[in-house]
Protein backbone atom coordinates (compact mmCIF):
# COMPACT_ATOMS: atom_id res chain seq x y z
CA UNK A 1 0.73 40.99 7.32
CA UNK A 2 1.99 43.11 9.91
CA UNK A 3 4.50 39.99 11.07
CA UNK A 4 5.57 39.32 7.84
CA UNK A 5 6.09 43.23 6.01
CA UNK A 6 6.23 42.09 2.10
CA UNK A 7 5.54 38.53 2.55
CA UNK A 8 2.58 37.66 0.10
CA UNK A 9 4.24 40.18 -2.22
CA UNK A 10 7.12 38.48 -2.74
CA UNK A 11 5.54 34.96 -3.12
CA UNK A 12 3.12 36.43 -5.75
CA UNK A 13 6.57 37.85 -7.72
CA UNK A 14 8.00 34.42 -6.68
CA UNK A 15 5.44 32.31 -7.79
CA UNK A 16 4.46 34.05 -10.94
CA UNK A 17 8.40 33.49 -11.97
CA UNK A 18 8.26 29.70 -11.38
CA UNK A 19 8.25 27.08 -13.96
CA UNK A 20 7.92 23.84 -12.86
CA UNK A 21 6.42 23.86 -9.13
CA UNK A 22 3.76 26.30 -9.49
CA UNK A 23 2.92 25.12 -13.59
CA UNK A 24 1.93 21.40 -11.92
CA UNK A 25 -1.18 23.12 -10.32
CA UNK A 26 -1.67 26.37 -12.58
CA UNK A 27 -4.07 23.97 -14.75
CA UNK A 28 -5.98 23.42 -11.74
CA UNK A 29 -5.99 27.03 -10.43
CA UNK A 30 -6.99 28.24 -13.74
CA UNK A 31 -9.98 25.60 -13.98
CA UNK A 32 -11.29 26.24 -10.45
CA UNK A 33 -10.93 30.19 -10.48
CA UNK A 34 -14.44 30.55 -12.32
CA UNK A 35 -16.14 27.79 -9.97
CA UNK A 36 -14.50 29.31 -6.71
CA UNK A 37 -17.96 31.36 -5.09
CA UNK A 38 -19.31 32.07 -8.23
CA UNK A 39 -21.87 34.21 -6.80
CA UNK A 40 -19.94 36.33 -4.94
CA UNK A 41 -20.19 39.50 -6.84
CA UNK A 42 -15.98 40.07 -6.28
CA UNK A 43 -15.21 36.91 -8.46
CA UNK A 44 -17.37 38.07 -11.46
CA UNK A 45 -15.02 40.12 -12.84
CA UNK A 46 -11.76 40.20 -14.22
CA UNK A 47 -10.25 42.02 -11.14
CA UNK A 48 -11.39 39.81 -8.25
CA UNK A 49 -10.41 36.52 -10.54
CA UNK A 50 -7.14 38.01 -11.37
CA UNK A 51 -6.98 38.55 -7.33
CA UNK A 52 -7.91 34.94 -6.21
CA UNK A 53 -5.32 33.88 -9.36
CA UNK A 54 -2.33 35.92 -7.77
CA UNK A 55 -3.50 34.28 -4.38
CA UNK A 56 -3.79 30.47 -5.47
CA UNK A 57 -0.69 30.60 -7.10
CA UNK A 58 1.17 32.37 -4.39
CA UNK A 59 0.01 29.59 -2.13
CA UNK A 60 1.33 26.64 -4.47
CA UNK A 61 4.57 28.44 -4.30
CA UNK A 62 4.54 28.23 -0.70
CA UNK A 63 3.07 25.05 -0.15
CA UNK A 64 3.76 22.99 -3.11
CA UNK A 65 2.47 20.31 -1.72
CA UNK A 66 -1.01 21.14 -1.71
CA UNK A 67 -1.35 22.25 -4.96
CA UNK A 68 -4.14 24.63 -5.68
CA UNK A 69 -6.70 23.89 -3.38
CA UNK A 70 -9.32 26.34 -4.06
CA UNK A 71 -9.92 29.13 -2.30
CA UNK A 72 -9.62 27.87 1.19
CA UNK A 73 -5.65 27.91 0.53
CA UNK A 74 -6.30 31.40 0.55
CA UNK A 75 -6.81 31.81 4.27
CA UNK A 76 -3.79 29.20 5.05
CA UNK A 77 -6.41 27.57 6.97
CA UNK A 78 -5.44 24.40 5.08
CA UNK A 79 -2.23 23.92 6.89
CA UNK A 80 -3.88 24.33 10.24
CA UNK A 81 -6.82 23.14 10.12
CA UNK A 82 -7.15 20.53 7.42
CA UNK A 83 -3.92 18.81 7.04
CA UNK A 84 -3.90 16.04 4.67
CA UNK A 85 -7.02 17.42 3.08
CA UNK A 86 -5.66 18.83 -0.11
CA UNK A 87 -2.44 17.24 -0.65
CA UNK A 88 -2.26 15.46 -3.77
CA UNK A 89 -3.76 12.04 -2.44
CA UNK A 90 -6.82 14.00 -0.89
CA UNK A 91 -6.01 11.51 2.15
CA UNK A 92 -8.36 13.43 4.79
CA UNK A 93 -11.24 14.05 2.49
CA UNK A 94 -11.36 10.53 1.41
CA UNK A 95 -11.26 9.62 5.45
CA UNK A 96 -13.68 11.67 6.00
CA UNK A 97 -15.83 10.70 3.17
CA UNK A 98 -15.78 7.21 4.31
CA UNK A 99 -17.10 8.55 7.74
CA UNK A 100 -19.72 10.20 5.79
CA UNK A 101 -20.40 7.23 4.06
CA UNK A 102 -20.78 4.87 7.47
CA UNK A 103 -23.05 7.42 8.87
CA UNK A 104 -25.15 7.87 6.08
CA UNK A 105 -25.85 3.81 5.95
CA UNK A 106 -26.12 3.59 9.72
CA UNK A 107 -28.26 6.32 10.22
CA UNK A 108 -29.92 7.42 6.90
CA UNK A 109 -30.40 4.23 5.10
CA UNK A 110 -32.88 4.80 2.81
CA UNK A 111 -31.00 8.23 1.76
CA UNK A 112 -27.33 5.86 1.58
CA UNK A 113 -29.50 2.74 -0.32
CA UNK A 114 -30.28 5.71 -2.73
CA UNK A 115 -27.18 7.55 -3.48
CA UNK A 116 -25.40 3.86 -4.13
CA UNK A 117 -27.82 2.85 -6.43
CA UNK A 118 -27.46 5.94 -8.24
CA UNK A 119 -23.88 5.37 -8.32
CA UNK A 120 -23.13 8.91 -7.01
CA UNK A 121 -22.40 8.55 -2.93
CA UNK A 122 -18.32 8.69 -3.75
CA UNK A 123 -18.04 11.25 -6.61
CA UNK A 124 -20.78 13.69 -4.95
CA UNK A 125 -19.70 13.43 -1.04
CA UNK A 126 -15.90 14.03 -2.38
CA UNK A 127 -16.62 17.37 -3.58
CA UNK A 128 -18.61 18.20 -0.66
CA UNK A 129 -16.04 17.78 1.38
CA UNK A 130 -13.45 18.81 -0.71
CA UNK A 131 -15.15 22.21 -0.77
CA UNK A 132 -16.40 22.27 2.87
CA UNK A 133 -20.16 22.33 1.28
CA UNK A 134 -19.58 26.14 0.00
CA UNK A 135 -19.69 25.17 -3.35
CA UNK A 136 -23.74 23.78 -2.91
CA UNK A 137 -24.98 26.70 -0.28
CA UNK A 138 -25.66 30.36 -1.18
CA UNK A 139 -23.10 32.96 -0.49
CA UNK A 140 -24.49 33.94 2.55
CA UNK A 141 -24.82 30.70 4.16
CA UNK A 142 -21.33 29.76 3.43
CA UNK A 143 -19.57 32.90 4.98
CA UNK A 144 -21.85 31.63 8.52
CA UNK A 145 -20.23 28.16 7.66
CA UNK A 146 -16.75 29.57 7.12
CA UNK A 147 -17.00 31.03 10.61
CA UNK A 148 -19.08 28.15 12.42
CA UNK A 149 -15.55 25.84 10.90
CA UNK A 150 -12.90 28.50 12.34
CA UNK A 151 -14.63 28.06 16.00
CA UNK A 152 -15.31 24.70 15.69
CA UNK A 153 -12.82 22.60 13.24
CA UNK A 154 -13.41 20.20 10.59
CA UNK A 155 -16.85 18.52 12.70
CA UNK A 156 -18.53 21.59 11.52
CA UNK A 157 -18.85 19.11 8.07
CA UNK A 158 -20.53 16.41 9.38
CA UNK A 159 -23.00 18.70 11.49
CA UNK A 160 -23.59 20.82 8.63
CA UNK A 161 -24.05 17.43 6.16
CA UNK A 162 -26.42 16.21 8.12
CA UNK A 163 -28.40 19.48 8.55
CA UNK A 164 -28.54 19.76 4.61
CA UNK A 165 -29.77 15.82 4.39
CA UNK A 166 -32.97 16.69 6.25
């Protein structure tokens, strides 16, 4: 903020003027802005989800490219530290989910013989990844995640899916 006086200000004015970029992922924004921390008592009102909705779509204005990307576009930390992961191919999650995948047979086989048979190993591990596991921990245990993945990178994921597989 202080390198960049009226900044997010603008975008937000920007962005809530736009037609066609920002309208592509408003549908999205709008669907994940009740599922985005739902516990966290600032998203269960009207204010905070009127907040996170003036964030979102100030960061589809400035990175169209990602589209909404849940509320980890609201720290930027999607540009830095997850390229690829939210752009509209979902390229790096769907790497990483095939990493996941080869793990999980190779060193959890009875856990990956039972996810395939249910049919669920693709459509579950996507969303885990796609929401760096926040959306399936408590609050609490995601802001210590949140930190553990600014020190550490995007490895914090696999350490942290293997911790929650024991």
């Amino acid at each position: 903020m202080a390198s960049h006086p009226g900044y997010y200000g603008d975008l937000v004015e920007a962005a809530m003027g736009v037609g066609s970029v920002v309208s592509v992922v408003t549908e999205e924004i709008e669907r994940d802005l009740h599922r985005s921390m739902p516990e966290h008592r600032a998203f269960q009102n009207q204010t905070g989800i009127s907040a996170l909705r003036r964030v979102l779509t100030a960061y589809a204005h400035r990175n169209p490219g990602i589209g909404g990307a849940g509320f980890l576009a609201a720290g930027g930390s999607v540009e830095r530290m997850l390229p690829d992961y939210y752009n509209t191919r979902v390229t790096g999650a769907l790497v990483d989910q095939g990493v996941f995948e080869e793990l999980t047979r190779a060193f959890l086989p009875p856990l990956y013989e039972h996810m395939r048979d249910l049919g669920v190993i693709s459509t579950i591990s996507l969303s885990w990844f796609l929401t760096l596991f926040l959306s399936v921990m408590p609050f609490d245990s995601a802001v210590l995640l949140v930190d553990c993945f600014f020190y550490e990178g995007i490895k914090v994921t696999f350490q942290v899916q293997s911790i929650m597989e024991l």
